[in-house]
N, C-alpha and C. Protein backbone atom coordinates (compact mmCIF):
# COMPACT_ATOMS: atom_id res chain seq x y z
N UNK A 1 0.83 -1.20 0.00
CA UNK A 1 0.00 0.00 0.00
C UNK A 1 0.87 1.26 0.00
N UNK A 2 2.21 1.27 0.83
CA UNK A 2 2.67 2.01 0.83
C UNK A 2 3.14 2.42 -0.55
N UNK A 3 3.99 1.50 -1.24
CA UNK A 3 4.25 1.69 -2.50
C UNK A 3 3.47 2.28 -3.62
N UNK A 4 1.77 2.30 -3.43
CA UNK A 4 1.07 2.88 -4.19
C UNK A 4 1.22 4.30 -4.00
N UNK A 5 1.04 4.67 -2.99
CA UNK A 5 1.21 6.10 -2.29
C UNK A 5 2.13 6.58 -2.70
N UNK A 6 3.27 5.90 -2.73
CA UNK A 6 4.32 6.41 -3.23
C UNK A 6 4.01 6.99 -4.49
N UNK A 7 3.50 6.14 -5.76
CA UNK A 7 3.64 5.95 -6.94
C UNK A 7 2.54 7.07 -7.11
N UNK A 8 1.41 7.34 -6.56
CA UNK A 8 0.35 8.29 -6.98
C UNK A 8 0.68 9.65 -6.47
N UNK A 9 2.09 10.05 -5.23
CA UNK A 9 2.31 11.06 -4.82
C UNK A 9 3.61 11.49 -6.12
N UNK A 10 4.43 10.66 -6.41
CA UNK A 10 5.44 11.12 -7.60
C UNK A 10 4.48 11.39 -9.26
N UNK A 11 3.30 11.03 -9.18
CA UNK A 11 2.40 10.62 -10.51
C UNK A 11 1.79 12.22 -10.71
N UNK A 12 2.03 12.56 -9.65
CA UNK A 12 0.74 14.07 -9.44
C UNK A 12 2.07 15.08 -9.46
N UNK A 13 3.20 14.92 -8.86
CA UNK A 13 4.43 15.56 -8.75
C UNK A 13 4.69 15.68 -9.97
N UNK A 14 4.79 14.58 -10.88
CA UNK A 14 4.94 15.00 -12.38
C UNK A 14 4.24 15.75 -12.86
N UNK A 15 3.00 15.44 -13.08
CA UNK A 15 1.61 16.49 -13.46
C UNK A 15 2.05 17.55 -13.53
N UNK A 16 2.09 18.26 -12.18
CA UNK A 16 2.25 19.55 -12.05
C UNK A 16 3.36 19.88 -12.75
N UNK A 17 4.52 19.35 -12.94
CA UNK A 17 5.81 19.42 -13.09
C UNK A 17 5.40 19.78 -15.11
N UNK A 18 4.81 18.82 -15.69
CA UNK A 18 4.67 18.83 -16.81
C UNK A 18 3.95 19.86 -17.52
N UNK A 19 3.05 20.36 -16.56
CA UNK A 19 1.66 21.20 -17.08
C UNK A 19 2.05 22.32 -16.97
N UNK A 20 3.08 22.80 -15.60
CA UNK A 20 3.45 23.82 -14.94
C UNK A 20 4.52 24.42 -15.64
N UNK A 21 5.67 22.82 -16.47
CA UNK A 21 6.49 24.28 -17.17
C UNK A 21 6.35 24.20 -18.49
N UNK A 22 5.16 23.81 -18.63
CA UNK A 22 4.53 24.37 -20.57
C UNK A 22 4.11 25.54 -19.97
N UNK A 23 3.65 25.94 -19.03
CA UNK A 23 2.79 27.53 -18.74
C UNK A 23 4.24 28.47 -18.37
N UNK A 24 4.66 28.17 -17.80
CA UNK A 24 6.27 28.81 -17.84
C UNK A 24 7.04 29.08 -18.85
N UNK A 25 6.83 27.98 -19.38
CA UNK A 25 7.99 28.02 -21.06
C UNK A 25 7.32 29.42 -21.48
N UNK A 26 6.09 29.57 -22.01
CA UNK A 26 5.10 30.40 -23.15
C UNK A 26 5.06 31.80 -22.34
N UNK A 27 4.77 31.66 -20.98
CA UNK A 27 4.73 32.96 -20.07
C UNK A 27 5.89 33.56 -19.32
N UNK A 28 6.62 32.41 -19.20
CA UNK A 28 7.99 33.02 -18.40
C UNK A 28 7.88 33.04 -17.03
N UNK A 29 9.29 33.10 -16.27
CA UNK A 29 9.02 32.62 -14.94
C UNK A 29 8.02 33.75 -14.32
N UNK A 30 8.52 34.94 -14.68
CA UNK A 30 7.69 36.17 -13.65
C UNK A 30 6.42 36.18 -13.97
N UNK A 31 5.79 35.67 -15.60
CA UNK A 31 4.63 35.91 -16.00
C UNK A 31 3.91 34.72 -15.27
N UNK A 32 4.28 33.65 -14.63
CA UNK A 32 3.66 32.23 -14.14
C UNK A 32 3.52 32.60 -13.07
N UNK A 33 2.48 32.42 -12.10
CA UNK A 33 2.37 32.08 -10.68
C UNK A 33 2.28 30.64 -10.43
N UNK A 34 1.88 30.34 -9.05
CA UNK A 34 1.98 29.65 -8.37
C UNK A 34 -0.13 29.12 -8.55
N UNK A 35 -0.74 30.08 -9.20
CA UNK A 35 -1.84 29.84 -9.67
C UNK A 35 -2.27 29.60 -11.03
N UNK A 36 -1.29 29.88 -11.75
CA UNK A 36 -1.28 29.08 -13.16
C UNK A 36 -0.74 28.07 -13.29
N UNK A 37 0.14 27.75 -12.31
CA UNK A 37 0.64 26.36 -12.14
C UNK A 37 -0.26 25.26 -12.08
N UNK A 38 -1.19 25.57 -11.22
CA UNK A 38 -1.42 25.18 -10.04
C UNK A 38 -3.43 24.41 -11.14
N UNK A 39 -4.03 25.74 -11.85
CA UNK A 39 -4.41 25.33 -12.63
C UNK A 39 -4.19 24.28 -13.46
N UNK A 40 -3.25 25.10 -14.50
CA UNK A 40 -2.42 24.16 -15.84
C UNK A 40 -2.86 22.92 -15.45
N UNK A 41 -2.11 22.26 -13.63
CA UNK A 41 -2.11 20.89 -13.38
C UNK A 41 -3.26 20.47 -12.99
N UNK A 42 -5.02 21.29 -13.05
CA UNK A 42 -5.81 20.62 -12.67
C UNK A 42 -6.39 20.48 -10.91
N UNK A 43 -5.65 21.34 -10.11
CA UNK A 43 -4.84 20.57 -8.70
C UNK A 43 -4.98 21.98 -7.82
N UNK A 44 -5.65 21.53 -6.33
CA UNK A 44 -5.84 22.64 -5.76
C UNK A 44 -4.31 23.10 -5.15
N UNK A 45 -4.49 24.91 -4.91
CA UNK A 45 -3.42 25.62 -5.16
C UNK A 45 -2.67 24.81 -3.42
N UNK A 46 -3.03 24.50 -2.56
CA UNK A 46 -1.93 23.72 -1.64
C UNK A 46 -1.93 22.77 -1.90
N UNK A 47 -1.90 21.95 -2.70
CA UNK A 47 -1.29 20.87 -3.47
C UNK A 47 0.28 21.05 -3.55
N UNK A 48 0.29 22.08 -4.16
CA UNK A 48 1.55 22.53 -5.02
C UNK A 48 2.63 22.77 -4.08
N UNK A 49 2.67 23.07 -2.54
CA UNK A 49 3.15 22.94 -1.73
C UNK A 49 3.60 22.00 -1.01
N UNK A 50 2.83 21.07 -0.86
CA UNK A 50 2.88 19.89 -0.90
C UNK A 50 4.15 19.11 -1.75
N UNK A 51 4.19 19.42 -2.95
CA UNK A 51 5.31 18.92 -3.45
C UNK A 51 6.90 20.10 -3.71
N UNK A 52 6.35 21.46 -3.61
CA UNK A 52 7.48 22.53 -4.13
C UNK A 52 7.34 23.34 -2.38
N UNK A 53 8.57 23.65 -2.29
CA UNK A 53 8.91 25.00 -1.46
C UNK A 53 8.43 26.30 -1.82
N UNK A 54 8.52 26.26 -3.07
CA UNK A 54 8.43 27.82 -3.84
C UNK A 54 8.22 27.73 -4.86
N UNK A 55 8.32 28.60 -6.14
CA UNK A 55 7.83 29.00 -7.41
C UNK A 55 9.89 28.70 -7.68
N UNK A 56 10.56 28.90 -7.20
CA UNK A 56 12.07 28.59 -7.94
C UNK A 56 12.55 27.15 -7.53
N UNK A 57 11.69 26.53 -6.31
CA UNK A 57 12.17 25.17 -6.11
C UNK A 57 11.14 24.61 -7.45
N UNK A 58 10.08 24.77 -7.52
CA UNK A 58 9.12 24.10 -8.68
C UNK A 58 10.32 24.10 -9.99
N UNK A 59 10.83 25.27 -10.59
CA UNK A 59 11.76 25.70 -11.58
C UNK A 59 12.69 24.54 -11.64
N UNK A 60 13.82 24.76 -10.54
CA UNK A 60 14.66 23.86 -10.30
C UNK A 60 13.97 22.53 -10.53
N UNK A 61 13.15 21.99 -10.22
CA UNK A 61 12.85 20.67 -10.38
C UNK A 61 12.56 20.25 -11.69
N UNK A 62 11.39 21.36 -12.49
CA UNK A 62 11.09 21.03 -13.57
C UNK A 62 12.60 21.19 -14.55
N UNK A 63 13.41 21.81 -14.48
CA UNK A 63 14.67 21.91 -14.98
C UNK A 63 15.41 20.34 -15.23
N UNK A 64 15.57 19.94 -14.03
CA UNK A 64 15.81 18.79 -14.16
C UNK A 64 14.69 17.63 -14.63
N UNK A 65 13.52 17.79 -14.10
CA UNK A 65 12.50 16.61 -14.80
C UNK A 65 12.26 16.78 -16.40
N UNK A 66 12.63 18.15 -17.19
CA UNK A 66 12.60 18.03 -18.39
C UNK A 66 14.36 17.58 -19.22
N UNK A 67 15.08 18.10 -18.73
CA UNK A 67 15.97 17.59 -19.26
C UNK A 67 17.10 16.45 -18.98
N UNK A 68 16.98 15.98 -17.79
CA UNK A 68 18.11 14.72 -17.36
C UNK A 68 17.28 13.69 -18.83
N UNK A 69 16.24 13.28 -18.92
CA UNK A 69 15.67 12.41 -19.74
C UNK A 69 16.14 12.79 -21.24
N UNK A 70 16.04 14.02 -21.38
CA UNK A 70 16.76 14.46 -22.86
C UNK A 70 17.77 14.32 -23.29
N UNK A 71 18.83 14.48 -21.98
CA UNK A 71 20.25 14.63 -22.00
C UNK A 71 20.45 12.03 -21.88
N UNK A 72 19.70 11.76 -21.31
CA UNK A 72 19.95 10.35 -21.39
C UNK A 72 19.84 9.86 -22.81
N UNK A 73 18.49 10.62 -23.72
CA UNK A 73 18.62 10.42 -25.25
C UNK A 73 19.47 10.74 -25.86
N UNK A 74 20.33 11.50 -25.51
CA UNK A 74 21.40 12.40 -26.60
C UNK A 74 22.84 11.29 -26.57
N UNK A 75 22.75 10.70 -24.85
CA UNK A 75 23.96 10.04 -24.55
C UNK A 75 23.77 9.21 -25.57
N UNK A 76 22.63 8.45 -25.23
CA UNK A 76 22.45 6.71 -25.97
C UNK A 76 22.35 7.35 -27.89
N UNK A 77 21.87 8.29 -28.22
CA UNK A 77 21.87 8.43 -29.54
C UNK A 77 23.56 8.85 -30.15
N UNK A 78 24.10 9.46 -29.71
CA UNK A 78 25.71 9.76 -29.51
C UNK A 78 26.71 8.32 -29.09
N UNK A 79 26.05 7.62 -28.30
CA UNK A 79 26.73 6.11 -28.08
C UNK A 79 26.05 5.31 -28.64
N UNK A 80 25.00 5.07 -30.07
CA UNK A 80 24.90 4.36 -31.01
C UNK A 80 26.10 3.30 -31.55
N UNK A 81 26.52 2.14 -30.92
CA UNK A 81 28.23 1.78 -31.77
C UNK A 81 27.38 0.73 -32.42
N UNK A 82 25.98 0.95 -33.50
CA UNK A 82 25.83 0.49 -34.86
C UNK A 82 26.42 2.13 -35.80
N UNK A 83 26.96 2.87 -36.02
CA UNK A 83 26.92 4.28 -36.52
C UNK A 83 28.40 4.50 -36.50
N UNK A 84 29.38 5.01 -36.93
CA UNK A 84 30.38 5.76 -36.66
C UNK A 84 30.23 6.82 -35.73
N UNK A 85 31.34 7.43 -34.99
CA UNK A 85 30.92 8.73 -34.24
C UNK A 85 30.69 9.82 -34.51
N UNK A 86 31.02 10.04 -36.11
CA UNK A 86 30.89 11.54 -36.66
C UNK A 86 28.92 10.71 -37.35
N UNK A 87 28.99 9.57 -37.65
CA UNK A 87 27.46 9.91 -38.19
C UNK A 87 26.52 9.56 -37.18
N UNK A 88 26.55 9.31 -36.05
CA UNK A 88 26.01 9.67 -34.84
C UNK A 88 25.64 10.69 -34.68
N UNK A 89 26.41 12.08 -34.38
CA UNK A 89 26.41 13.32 -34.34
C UNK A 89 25.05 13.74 -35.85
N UNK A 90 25.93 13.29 -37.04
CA UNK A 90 24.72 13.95 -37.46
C UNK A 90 23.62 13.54 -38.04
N UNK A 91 23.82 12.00 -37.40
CA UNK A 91 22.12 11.28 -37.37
C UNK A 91 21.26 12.14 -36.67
N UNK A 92 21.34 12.45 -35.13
CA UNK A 92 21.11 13.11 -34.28
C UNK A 92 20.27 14.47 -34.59
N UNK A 93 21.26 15.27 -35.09
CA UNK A 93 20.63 16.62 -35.60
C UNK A 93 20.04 16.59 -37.12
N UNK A 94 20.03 15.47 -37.73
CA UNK A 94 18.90 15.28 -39.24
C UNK A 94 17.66 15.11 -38.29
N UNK A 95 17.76 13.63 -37.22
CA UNK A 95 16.63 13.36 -37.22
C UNK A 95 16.05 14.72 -36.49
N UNK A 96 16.70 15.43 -35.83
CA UNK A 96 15.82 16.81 -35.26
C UNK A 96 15.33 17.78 -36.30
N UNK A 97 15.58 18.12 -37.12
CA UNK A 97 15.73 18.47 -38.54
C UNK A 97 14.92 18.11 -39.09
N UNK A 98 14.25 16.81 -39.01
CA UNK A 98 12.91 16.09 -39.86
C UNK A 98 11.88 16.42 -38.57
N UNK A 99 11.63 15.99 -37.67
CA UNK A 99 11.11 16.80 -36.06
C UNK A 99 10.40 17.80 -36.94
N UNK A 100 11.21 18.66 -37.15
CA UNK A 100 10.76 20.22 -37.13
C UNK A 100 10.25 20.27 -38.51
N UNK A 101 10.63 19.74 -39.41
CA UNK A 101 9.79 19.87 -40.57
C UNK A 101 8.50 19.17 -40.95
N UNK A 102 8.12 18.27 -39.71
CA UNK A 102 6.99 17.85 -39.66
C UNK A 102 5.74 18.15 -39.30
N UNK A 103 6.25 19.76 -38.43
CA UNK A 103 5.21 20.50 -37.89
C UNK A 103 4.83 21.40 -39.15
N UNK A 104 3.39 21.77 -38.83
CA UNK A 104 3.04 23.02 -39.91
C UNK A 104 3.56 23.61 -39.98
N UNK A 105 3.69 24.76 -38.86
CA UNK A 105 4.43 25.43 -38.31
C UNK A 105 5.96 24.96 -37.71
N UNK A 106 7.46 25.39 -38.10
CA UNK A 106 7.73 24.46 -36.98
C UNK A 106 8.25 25.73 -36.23
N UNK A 107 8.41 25.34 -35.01
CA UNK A 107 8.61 25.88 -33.60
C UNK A 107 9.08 25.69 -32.99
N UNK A 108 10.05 26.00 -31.77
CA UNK A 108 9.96 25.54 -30.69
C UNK A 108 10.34 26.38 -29.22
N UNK A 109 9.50 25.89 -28.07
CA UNK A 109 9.61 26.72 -26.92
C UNK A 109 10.41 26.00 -26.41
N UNK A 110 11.24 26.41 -25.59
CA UNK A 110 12.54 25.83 -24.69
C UNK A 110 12.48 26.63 -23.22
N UNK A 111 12.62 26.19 -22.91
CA UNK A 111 12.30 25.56 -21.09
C UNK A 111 13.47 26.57 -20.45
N UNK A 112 14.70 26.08 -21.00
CA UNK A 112 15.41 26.08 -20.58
C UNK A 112 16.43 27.50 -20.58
N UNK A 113 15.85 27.51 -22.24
CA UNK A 113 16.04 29.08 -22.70
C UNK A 113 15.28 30.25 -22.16
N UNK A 114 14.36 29.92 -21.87
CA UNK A 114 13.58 30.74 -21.23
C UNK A 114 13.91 31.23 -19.74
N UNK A 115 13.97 30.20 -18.92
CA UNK A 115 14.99 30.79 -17.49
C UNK A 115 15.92 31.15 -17.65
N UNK A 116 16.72 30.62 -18.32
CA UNK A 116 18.43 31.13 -18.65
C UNK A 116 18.10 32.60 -18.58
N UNK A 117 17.91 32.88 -19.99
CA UNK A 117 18.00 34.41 -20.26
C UNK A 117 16.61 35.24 -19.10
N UNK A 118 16.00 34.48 -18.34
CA UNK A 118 15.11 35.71 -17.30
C UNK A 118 15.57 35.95 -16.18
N UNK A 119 16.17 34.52 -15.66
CA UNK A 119 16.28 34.09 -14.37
C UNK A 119 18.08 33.93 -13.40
N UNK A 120 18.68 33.69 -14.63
CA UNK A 120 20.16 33.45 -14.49
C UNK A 120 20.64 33.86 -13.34
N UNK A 121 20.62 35.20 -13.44
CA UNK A 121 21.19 36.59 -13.01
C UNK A 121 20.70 36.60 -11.47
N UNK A 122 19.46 36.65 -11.72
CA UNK A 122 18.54 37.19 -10.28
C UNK A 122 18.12 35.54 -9.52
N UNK A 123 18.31 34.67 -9.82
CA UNK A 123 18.35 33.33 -9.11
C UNK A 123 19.71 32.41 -9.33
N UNK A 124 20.74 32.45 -8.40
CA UNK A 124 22.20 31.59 -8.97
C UNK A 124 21.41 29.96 -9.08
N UNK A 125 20.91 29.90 -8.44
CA UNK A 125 20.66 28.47 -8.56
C UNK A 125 19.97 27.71 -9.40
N UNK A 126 19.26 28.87 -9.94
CA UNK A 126 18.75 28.70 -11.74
C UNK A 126 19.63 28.49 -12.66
N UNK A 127 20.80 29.15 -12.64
CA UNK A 127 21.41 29.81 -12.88
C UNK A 127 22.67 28.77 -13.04
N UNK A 128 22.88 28.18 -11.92
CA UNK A 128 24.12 27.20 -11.90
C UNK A 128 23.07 25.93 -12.15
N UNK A 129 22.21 25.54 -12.41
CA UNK A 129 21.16 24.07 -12.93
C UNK A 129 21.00 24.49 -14.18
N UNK A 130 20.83 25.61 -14.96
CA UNK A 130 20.85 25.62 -16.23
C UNK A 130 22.53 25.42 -17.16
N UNK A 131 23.60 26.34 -16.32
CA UNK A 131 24.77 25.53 -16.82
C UNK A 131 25.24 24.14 -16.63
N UNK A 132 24.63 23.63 -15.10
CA UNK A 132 25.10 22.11 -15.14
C UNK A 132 24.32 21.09 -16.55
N UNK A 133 23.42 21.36 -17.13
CA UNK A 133 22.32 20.59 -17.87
C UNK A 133 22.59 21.25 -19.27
N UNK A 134 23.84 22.21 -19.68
CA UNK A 134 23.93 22.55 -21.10
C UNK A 134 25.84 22.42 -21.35
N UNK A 135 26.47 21.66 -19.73
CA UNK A 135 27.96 21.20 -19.76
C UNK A 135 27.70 19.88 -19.94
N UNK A 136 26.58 19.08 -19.34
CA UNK A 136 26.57 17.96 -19.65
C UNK A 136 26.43 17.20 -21.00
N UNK A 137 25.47 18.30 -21.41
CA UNK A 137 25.48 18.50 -23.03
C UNK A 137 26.90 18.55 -24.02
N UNK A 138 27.41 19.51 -23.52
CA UNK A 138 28.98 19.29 -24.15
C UNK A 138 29.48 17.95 -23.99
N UNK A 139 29.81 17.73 -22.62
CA UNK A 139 30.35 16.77 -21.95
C UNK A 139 30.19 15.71 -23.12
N UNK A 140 28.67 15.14 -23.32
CA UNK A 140 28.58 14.21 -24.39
C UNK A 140 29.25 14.06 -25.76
N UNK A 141 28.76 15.36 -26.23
CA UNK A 141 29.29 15.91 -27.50
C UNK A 141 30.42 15.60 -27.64
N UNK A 142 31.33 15.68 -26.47
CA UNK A 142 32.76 15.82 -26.67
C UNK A 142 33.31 14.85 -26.79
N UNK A 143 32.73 13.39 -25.96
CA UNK A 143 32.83 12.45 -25.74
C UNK A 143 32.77 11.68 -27.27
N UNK A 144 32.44 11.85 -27.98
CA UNK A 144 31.54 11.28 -29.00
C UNK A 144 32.74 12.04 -30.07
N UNK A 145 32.94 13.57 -30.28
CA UNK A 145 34.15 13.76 -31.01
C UNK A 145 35.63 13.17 -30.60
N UNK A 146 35.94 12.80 -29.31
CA UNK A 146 37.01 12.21 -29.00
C UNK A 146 37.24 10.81 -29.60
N UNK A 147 35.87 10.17 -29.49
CA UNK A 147 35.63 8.77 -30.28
C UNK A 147 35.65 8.99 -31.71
N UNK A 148 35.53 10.00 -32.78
CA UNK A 148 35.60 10.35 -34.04
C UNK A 148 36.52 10.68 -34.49
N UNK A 149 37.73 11.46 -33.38
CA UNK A 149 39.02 11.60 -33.60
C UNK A 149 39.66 10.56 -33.96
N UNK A 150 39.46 9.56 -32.52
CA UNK A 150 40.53 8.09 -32.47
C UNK A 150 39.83 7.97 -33.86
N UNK A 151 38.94 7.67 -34.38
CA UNK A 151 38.55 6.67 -35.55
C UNK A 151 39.10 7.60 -36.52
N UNK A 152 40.06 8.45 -36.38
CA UNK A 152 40.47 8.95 -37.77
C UNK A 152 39.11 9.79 -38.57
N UNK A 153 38.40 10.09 -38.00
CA UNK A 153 37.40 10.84 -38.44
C UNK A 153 37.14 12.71 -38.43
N UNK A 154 37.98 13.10 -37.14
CA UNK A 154 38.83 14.13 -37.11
C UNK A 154 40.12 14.38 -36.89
N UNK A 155 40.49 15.36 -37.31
CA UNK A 155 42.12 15.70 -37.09
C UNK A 155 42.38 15.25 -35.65
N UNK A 156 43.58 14.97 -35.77
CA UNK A 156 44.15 14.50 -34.26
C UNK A 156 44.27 16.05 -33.69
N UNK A 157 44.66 17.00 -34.45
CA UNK A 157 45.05 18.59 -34.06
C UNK A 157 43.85 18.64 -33.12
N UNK A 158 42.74 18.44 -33.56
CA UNK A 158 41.00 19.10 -33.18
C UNK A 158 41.20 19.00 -31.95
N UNK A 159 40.78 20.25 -31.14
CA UNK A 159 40.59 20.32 -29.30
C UNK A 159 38.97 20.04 -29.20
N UNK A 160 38.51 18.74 -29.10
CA UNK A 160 37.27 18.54 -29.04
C UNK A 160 36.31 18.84 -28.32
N UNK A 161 36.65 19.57 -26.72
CA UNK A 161 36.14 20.34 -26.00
C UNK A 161 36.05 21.39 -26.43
N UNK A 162 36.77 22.33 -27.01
CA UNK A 162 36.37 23.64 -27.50
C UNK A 162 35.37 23.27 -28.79
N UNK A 163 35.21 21.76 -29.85
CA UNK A 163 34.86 22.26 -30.76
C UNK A 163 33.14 21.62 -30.38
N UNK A 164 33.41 20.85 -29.14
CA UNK A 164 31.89 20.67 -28.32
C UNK A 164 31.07 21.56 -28.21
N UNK A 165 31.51 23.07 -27.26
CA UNK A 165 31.27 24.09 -27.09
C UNK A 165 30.76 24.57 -28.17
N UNK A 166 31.18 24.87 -29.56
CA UNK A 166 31.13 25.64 -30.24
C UNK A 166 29.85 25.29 -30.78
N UNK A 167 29.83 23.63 -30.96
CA UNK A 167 28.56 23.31 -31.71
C UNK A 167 27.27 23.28 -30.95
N UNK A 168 27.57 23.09 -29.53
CA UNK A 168 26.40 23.47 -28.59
C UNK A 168 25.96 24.64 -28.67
N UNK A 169 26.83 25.66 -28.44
CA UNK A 169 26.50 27.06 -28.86
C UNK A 169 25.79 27.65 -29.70
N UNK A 170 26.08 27.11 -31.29
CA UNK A 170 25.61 27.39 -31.83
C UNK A 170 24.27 26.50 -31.84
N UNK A 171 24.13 25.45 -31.71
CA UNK A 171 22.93 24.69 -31.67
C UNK A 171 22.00 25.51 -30.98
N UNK A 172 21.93 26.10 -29.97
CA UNK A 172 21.44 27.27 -29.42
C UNK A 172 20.97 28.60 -30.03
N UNK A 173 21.69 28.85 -30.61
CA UNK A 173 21.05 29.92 -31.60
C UNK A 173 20.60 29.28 -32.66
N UNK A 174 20.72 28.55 -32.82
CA UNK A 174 19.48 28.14 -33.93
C UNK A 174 18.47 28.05 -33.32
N UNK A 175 18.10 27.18 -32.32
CA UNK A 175 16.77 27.23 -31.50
C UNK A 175 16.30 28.81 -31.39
N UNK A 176 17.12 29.74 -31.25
CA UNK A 176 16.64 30.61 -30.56
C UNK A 176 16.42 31.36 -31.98
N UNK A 177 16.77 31.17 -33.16
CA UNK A 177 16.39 31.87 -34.73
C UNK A 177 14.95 31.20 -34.93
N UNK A 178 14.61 29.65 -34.67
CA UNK A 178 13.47 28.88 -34.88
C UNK A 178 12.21 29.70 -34.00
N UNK A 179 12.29 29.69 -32.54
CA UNK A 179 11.82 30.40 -32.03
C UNK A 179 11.22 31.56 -32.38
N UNK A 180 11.65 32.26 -33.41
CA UNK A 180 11.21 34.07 -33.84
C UNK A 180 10.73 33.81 -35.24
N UNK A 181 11.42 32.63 -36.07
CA UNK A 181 11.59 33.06 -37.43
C UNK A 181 10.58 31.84 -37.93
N UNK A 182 10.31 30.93 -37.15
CA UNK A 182 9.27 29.56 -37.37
C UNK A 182 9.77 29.11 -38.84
N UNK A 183 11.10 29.37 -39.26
CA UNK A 183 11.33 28.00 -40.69
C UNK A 183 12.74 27.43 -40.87
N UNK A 184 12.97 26.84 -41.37
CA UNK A 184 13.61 25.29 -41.41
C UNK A 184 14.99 25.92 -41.84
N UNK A 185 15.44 27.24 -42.26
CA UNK A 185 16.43 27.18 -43.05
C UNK A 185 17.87 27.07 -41.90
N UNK A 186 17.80 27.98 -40.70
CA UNK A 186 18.61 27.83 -39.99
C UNK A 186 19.27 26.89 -39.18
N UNK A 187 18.58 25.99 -38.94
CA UNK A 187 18.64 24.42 -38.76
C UNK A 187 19.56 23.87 -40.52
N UNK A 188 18.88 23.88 -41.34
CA UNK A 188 19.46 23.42 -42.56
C UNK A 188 20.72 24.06 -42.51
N UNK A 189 20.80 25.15 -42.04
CA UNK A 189 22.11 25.68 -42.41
C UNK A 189 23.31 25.06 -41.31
N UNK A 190 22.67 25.23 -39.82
CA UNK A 190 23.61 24.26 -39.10
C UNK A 190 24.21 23.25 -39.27
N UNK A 191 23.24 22.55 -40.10
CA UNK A 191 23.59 20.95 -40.48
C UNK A 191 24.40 21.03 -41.99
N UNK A 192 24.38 22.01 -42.42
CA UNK A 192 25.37 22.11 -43.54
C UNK A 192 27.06 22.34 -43.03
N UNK A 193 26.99 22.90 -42.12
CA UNK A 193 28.26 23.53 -41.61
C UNK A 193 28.47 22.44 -40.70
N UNK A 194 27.76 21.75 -40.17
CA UNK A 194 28.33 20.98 -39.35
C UNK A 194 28.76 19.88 -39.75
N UNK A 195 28.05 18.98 -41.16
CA UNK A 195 28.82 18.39 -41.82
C UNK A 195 30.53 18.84 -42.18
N UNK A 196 30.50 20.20 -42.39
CA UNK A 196 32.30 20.56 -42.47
C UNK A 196 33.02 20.36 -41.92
N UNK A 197 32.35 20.43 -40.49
CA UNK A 197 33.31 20.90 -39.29
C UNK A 197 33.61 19.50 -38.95
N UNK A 198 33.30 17.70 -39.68
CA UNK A 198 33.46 16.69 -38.93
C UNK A 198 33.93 16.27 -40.15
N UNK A 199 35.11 16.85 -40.26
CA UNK A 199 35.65 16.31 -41.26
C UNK A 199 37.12 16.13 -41.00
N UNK A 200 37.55 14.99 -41.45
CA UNK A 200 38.96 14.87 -41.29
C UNK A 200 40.30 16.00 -41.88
C-alpha cells in the first residue's frame, strides 16, 4: 500500500511538473504564478506545496525533470556503436531536422532558454542548474568527437572540448532563430556547416 502512495504522490508531482512548465515556457518565470501552475495541473493551489517550497524550487525541479531524460537520449543516440561517431552526431541533428519539418508550423519553446535568459542573473541556482544541464550537453558531445578523432574521423590537431562548445552554442542559436523566425532554413544551415566541421 505504501508503494502505491508512493507511486500516486510522484504521478501528481509529475503532473504539475509537466503542465506547470509548458505555462512557464510560453509565459515566463515572472509571467507564471503559483496559480497558473497550479491550474495548468488541474490541482488545488496547496497541493503545489505539498510537493514545491516555492515557485524557484518548482523551476529547479522542472529543470531537471525536463531535461536529465533528454540529455539520457542524446547520450544513448551519440553512443549508437551500430553508426560511426561523426554519423552519430549527425544522425542526431537530421533526425531533429525532420522533427521540425513535420510540424506546420515548426517551432519551438525551450524551457530552458527561457529561465536562462530571465532568471540566471537574479536566481544563482537557476542559474548554476541551467549551466550544469547545457555542460553535460557538451560533456557528451565531446565524448563522442574524442571517439571520431581516435577513428580517424577528425584531425588529431581538433581540441574537441572547445569544438563541443562551439557546436552546442551554436545549436542554441538556432533554436533561438526557430523560435522568432518559425522556418527550417537555420537548422538546414547548421547541419550544412556541421557536416564541415566533422571532417577529417
Amino acid at each position: 500500500m505504501l508503494g502505491a502512495m508512493n507511486s500516486i504522490r510522484l504521478d501528481k508531482r509529475d503532473l504539475i511538473l509537466s503542465k506547470g512548465s509548458a505555462v512557464m515556457t510560453r509565459r515566463g518565470y515572472h509571467g507564471t504564478g503559483v496559480l497558473e501552475i497550479v491550474q495548468a495541473a488541474g490541482i488545488p493551489k496547496g497541493s503545489f506545496y505539498h510537493y514545491f517550497a516555492s515557485k524557484e524550487d518548482f523551476a529547479l525541479q522542472a529543470l531537471a525533470f525536463i531535461y536529465r531524460p533528454r540529455l539520457e537520449r542524446y547520450a544513448q543516440a551519440l553512443g549508437n556503436a551500430a553508426l560511426s561517431p561523426r554519423a552519430r552526431i549527425l544522425a542526431y541533428y537530421r533526425d531533429l531536422l525532420a522533427h521540425f519539418a513535420r510540424q506546420d508550423t515548426p517551432q519551438y519553446h525551450c524551457f530552458i532558454g527561457s529561465l536562462s535568459f530571465e532568471m540566471s542573473e537574479m536566481l544563482p541556482a537557476i542559474g548554476a542548474e541551467v549551466e550544469a544541464i547545457q555542460q553535460a550537453s557538451v560533456d557528451i558531445l565531446r565524448d563522442c568527437l574524442e571517439q571520431a578523432q581516435a577513428a580517424g574521423e577528425l584531425p588529431a590537431t581538433e581540441d574537441c572540448g572547445n569544438l563541443a562548445t562551439f557546436i552546442s552554442d551554436a545549436w542554441q542559436g538556432v533554436l533561438a532563430r526557430l523560435k522568432v523566425g518559425r522556418n527550417l532554413q537555420p537548422l538546414e544551415a547548421f547541419i550544412n556547416r556541421l557536416e564541415r566541421l566533422l571532417q577529417a
